[in-house]
PDB file of N, CA and C in Angstrom:
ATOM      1  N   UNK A   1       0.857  -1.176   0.000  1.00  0.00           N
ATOM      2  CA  UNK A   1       0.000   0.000   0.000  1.00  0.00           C
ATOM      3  C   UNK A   1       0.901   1.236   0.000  1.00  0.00           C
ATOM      4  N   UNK A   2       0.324   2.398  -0.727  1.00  0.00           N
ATOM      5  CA  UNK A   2       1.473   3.264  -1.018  1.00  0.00           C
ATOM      6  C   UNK A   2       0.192   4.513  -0.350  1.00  0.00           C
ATOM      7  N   UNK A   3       1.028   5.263   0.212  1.00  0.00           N
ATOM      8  CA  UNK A   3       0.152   6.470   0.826  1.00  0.00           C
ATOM      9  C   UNK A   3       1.142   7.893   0.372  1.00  0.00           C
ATOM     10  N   UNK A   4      -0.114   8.662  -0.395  1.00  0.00           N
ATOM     11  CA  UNK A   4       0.348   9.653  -1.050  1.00  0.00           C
ATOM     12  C   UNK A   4      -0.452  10.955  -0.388  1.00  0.00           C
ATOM     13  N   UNK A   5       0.737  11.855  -0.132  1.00  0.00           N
ATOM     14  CA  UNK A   5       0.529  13.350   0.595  1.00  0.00           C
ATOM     15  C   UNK A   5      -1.144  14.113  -0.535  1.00  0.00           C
ATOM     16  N   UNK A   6      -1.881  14.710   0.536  1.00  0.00           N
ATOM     17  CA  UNK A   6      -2.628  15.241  -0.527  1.00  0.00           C
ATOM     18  C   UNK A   6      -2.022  16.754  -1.505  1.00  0.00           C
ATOM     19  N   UNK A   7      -2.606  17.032  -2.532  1.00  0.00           N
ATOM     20  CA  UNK A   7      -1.489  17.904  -3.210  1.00  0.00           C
ATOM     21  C   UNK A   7      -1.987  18.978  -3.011  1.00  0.00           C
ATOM     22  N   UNK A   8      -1.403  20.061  -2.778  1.00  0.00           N
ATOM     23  CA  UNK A   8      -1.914  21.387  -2.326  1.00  0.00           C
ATOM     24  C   UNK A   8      -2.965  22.031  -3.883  1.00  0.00           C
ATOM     25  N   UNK A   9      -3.663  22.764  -3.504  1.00  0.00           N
ATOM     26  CA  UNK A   9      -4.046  23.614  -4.208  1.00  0.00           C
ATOM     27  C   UNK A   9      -3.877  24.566  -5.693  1.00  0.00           C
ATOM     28  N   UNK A  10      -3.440  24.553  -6.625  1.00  0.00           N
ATOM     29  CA  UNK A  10      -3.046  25.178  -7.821  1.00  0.00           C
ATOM     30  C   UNK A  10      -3.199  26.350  -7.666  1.00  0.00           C
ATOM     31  N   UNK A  11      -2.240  27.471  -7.620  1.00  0.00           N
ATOM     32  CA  UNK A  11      -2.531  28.898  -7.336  1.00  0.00           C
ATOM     33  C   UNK A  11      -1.436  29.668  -7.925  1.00  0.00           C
ATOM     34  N   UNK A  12      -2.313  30.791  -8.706  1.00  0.00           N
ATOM     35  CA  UNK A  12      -1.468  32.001  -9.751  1.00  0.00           C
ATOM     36  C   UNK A  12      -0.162  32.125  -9.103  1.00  0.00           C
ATOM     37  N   UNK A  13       1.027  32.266  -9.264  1.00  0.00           N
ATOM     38  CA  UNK A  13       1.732  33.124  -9.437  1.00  0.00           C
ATOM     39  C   UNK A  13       2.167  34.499  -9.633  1.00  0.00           C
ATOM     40  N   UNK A  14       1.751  35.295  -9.127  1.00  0.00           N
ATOM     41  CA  UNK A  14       1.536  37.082  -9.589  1.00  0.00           C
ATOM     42  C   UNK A  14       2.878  37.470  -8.949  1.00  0.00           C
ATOM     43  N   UNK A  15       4.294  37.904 -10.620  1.00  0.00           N
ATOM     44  CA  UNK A  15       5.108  38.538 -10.254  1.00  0.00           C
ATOM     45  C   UNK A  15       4.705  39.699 -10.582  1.00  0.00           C
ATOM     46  N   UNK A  16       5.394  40.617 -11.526  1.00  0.00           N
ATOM     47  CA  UNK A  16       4.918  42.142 -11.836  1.00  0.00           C
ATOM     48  C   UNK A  16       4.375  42.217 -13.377  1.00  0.00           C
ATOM     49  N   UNK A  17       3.793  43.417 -13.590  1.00  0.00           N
ATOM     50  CA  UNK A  17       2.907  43.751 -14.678  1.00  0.00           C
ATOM     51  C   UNK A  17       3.405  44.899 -15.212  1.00  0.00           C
ATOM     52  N   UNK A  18       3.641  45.239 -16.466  1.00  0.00           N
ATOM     53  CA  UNK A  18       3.835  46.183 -17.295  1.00  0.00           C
ATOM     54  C   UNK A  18       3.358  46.890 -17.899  1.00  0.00           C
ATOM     55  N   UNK A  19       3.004  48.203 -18.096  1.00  0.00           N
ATOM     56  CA  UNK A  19       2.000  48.565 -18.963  1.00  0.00           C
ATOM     57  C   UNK A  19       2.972  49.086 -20.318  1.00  0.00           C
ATOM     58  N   UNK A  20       2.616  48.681 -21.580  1.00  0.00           N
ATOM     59  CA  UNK A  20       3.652  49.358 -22.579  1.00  0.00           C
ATOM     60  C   UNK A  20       2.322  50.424 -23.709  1.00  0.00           C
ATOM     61  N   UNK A  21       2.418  51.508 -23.584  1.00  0.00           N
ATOM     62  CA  UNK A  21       1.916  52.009 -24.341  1.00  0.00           C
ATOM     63  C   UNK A  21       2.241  52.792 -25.400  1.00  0.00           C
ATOM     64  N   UNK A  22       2.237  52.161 -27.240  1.00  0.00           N
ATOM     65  CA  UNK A  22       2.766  52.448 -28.059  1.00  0.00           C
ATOM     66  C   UNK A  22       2.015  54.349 -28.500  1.00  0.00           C
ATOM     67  N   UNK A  23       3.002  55.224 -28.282  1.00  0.00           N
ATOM     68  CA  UNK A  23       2.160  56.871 -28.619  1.00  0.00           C
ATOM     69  C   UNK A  23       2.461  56.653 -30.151  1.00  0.00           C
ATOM     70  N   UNK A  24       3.471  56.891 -30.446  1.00  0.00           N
ATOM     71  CA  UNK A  24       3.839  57.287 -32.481  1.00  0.00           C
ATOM     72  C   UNK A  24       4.782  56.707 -32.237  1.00  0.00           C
ATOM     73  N   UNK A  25       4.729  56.226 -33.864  1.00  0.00           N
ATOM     74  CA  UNK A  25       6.480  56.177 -34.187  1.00  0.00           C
ATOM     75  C   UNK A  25       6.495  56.277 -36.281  1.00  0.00           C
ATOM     76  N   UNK A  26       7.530  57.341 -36.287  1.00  0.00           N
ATOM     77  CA  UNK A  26       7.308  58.047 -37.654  1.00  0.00           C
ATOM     78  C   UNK A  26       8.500  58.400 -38.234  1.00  0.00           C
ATOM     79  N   UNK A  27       8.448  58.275 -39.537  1.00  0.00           N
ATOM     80  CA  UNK A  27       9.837  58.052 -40.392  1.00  0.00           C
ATOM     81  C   UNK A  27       9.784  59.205 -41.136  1.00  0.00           C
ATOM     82  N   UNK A  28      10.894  59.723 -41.538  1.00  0.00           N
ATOM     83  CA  UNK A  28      11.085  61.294 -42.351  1.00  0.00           C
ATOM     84  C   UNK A  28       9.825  61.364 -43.650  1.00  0.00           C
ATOM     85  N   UNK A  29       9.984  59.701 -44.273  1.00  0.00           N
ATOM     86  CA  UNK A  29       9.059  59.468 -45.218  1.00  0.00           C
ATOM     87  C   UNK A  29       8.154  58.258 -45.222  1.00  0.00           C
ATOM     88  N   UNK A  30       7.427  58.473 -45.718  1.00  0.00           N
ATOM     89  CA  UNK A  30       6.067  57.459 -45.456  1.00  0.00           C
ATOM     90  C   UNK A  30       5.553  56.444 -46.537  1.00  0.00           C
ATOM     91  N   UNK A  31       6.079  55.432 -46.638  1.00  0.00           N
ATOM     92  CA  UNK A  31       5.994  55.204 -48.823  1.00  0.00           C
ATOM     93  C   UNK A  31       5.249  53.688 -48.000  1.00  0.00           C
ATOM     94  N   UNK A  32       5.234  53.368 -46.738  1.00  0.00           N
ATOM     95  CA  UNK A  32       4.677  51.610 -46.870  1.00  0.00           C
ATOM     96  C   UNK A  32       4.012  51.674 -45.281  1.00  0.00           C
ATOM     97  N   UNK A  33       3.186  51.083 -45.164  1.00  0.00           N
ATOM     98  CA  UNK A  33       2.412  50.732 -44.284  1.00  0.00           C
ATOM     99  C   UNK A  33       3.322  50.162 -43.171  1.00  0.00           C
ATOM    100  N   UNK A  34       3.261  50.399 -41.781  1.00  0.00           N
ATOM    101  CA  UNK A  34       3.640  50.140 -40.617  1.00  0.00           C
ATOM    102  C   UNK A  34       2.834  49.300 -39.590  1.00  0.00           C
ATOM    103  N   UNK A  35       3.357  48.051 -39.292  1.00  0.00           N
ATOM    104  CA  UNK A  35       2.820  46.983 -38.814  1.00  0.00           C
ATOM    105  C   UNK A  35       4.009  46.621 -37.585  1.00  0.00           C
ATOM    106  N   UNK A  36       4.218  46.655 -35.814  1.00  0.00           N
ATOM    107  CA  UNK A  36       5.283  46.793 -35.214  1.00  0.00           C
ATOM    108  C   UNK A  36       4.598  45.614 -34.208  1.00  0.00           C
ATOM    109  N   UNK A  37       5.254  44.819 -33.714  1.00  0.00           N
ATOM    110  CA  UNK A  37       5.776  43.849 -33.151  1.00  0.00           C
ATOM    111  C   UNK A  37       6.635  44.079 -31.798  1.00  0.00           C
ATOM    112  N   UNK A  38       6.117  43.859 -30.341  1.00  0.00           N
ATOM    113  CA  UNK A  38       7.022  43.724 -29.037  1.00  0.00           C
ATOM    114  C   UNK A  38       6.777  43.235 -28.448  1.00  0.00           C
ATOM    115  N   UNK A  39       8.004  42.763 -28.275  1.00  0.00           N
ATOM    116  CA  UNK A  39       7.829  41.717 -26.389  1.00  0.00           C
ATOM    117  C   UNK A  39       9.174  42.228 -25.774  1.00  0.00           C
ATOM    118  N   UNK A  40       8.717  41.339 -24.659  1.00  0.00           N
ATOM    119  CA  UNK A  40       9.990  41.684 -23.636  1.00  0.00           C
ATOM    120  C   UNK A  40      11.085  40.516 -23.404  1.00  0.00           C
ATOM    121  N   UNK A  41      12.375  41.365 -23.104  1.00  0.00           N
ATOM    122  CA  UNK A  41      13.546  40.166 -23.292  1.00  0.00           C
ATOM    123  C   UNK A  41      14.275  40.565 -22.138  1.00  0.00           C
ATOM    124  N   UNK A  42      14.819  39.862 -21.478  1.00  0.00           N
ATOM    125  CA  UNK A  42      15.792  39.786 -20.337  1.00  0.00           C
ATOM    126  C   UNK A  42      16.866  39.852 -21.624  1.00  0.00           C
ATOM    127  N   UNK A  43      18.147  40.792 -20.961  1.00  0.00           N
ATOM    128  CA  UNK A  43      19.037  41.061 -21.541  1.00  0.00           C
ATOM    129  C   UNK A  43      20.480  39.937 -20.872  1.00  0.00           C
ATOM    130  N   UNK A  44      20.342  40.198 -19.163  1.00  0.00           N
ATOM    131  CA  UNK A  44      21.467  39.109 -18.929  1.00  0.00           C
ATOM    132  C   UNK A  44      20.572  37.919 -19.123  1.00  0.00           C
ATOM    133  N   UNK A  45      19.898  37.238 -19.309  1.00  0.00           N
ATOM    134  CA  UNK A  45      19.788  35.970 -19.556  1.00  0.00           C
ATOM    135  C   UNK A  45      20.447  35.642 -21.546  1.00  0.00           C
ATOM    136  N   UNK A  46      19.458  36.833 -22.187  1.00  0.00           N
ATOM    137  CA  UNK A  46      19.871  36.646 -23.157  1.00  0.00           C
ATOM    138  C   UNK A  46      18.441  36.003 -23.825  1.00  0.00           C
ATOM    139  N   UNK A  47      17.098  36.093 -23.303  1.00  0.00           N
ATOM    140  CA  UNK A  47      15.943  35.551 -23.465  1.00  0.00           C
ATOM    141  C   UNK A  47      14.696  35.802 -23.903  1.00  0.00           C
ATOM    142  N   UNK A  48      13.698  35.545 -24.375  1.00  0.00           N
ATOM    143  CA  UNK A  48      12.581  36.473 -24.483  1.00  0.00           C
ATOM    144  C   UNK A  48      11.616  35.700 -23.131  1.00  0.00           C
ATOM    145  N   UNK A  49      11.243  37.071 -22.390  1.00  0.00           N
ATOM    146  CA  UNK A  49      10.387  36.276 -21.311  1.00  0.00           C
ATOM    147  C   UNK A  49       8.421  36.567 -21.314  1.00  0.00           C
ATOM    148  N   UNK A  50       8.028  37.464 -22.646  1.00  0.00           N
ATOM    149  CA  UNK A  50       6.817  37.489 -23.088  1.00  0.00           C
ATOM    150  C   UNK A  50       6.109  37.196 -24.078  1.00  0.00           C
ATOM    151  N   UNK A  51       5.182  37.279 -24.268  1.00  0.00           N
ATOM    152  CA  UNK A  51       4.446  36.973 -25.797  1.00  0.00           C
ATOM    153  C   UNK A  51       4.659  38.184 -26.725  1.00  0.00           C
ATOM    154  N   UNK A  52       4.201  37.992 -27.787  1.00  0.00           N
ATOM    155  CA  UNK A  52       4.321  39.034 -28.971  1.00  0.00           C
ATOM    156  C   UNK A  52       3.102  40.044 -29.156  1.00  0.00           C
ATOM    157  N   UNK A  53       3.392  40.824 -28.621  1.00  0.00           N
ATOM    158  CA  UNK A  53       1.999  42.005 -28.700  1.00  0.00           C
ATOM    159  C   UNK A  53       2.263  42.871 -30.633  1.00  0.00           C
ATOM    160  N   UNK A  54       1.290  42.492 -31.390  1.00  0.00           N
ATOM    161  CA  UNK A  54       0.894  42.836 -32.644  1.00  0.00           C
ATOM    162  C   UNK A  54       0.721  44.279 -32.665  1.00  0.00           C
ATOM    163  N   UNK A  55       1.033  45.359 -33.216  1.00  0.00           N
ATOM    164  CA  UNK A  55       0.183  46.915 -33.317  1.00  0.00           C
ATOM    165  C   UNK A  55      -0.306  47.326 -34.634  1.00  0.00           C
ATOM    166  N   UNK A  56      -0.828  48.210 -34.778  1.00  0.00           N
ATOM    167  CA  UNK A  56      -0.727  48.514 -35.936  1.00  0.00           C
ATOM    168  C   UNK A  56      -0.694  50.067 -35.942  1.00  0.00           C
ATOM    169  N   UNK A  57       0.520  50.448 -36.446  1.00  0.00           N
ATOM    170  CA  UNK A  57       0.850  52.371 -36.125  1.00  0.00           C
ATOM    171  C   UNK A  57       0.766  53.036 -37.125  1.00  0.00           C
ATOM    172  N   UNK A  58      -0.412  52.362 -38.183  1.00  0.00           N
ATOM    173  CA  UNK A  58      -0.411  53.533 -39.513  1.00  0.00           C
ATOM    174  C   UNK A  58      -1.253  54.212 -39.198  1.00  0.00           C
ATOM    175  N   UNK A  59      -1.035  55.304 -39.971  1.00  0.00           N
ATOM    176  CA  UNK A  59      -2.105  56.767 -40.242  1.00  0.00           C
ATOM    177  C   UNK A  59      -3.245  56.471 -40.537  1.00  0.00           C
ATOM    178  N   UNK A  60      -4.087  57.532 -40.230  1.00  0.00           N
ATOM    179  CA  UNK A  60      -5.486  57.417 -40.626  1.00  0.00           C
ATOM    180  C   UNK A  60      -5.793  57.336 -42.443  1.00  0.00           C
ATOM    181  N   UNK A  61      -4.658  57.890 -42.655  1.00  0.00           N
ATOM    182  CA  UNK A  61      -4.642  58.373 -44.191  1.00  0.00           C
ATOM    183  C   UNK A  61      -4.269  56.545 -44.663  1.00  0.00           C
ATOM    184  N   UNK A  62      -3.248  55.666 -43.862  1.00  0.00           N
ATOM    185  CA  UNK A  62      -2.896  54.717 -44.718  1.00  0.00           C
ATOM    186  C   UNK A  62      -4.057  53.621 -44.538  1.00  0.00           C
ATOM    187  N   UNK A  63      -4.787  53.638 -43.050  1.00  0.00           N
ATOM    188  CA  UNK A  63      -5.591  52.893 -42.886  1.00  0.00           C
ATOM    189  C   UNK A  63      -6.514  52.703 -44.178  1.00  0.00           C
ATOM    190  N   UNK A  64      -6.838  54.121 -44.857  1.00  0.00           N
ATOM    191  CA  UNK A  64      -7.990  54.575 -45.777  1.00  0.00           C
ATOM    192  C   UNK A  64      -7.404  53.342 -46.628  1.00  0.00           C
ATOM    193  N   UNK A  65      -6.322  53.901 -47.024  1.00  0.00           N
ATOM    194  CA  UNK A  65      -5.543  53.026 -48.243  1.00  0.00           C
ATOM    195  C   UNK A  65      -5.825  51.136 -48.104  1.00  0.00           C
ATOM    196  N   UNK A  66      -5.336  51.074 -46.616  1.00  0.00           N
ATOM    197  CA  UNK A  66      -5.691  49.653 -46.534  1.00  0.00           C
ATOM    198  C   UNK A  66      -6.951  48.907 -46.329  1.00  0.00           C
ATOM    199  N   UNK A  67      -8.272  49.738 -46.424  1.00  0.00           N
ATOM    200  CA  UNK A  67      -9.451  49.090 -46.271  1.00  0.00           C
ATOM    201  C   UNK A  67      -9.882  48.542 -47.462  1.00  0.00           C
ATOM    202  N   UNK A  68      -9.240  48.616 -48.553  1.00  0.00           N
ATOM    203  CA  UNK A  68      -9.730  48.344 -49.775  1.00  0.00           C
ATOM    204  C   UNK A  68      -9.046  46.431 -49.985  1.00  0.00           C
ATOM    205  N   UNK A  69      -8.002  46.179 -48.542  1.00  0.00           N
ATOM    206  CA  UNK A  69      -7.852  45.205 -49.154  1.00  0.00           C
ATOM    207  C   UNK A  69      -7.635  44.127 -48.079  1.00  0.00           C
ATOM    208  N   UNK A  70      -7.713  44.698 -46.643  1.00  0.00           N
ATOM    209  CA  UNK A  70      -8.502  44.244 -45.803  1.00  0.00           C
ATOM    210  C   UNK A  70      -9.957  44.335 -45.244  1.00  0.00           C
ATOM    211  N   UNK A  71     -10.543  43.776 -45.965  1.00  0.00           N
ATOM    212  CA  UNK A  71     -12.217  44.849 -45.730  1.00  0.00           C
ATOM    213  C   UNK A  71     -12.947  44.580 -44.140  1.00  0.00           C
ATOM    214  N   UNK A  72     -12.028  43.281 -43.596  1.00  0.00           N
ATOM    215  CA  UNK A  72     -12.995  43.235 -41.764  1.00  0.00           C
ATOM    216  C   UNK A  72     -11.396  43.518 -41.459  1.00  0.00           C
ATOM    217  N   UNK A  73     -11.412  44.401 -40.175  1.00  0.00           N
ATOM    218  CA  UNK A  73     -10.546  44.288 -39.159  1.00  0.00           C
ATOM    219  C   UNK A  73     -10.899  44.142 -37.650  1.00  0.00           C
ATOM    220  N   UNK A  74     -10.255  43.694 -37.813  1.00  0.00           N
ATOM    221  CA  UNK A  74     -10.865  42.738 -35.944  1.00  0.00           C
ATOM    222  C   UNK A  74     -10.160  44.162 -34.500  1.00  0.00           C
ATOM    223  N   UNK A  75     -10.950  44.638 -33.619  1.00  0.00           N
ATOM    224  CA  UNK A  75     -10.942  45.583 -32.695  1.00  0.00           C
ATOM    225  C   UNK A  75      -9.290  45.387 -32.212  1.00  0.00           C
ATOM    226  N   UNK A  76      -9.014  43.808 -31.909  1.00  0.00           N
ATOM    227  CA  UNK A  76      -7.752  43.630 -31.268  1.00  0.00           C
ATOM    228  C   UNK A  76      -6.765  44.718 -31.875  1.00  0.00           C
ATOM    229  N   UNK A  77      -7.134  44.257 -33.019  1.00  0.00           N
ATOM    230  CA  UNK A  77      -5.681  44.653 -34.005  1.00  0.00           C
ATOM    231  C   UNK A  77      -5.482  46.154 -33.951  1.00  0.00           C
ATOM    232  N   UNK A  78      -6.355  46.993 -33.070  1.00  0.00           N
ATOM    233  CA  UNK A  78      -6.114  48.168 -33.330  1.00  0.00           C
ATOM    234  C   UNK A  78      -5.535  48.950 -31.762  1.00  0.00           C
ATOM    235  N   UNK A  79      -5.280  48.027 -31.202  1.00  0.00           N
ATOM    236  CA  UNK A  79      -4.824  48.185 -29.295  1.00  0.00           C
ATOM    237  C   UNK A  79      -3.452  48.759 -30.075  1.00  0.00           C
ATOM    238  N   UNK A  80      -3.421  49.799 -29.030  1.00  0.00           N
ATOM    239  CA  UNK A  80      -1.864  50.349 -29.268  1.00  0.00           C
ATOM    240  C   UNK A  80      -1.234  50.135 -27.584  1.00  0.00           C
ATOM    241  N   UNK A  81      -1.844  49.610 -26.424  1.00  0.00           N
ATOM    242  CA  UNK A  81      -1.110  49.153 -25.166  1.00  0.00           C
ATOM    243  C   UNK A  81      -1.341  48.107 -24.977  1.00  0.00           C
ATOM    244  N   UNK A  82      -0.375  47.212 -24.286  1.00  0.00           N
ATOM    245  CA  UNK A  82      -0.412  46.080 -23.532  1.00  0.00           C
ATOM    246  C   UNK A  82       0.047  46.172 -22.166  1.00  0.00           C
ATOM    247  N   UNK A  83      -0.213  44.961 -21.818  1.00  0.00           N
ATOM    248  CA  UNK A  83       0.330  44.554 -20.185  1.00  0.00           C
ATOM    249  C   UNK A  83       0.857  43.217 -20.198  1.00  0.00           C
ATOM    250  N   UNK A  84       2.369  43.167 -20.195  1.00  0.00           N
ATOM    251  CA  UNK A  84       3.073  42.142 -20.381  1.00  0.00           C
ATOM    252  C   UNK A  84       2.991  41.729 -18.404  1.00  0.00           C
ATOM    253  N   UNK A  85       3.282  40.374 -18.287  1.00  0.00           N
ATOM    254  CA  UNK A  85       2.940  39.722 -16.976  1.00  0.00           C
ATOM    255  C   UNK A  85       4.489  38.940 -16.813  1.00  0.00           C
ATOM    256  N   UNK A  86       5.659  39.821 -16.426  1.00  0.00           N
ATOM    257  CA  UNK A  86       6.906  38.924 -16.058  1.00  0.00           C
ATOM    258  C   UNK A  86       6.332  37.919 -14.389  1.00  0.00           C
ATOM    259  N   UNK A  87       6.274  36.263 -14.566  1.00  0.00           N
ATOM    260  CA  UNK A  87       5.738  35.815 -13.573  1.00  0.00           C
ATOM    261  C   UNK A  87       6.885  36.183 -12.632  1.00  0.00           C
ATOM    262  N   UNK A  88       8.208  35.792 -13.203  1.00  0.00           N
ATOM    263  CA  UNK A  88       9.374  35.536 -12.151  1.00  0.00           C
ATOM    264  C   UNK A  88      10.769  36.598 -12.649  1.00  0.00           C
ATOM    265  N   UNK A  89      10.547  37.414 -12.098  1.00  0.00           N
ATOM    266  CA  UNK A  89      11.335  38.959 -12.336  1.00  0.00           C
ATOM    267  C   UNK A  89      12.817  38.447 -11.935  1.00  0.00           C
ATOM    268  N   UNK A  90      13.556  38.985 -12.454  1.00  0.00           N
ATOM    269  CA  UNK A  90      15.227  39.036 -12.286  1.00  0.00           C
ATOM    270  C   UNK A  90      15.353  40.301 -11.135  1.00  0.00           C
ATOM    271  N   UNK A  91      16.199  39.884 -10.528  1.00  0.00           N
ATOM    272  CA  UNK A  91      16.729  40.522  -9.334  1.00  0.00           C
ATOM    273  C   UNK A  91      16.925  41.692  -9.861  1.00  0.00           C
ATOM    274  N   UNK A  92      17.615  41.723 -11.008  1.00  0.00           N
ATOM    275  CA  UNK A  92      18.421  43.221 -11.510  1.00  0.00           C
ATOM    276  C   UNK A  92      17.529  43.798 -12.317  1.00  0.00           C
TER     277      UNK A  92
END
């Protein structure tokens, strides 16, 4: 007969939270649509420790341009902040 400890409970982890909020970002010239991509990376590990938050930072003027060939766009796609969730933060 084998007697096994009962197992505790399953419970979150809550290290710290980030808020990243994309304002502009703009080039001398404007010839192609802007589509930007971030996560977060520990530098001394050398790692990425979040998911990939999608943006989309074109103009109202390029949006115009691009409805003709995306005709649904989904609400997500138009978040310019996130909140990245590091569970287990580096000392430094």
């Amino acid at each position: 007969v084998e007697i096994r400890p009962v197992p505790e409970c399953p419970k979150e982890h809550l290290g710290n939270r980030i808020l990243v909020k994309v304002l502009t970002l703009k080039f001398e010239i404007e010839i192609e649509p802007l589509f930007a991509s971030i996560a977060l990376y520990d530098v001394k590990e050398r790692k990425k420790i979040s998911e990939n938050f999608h943006c989309d930072l074109n103009s109202d003027q390029f949006k115009g341009f691009l409805r003709a060939y995306t005709p649904s766009v989904a609400p997500s796609s138009q978040a310019r902040s996130a909140v990245f969730s590091v569970t287990y933060p580096s000392s430094d």
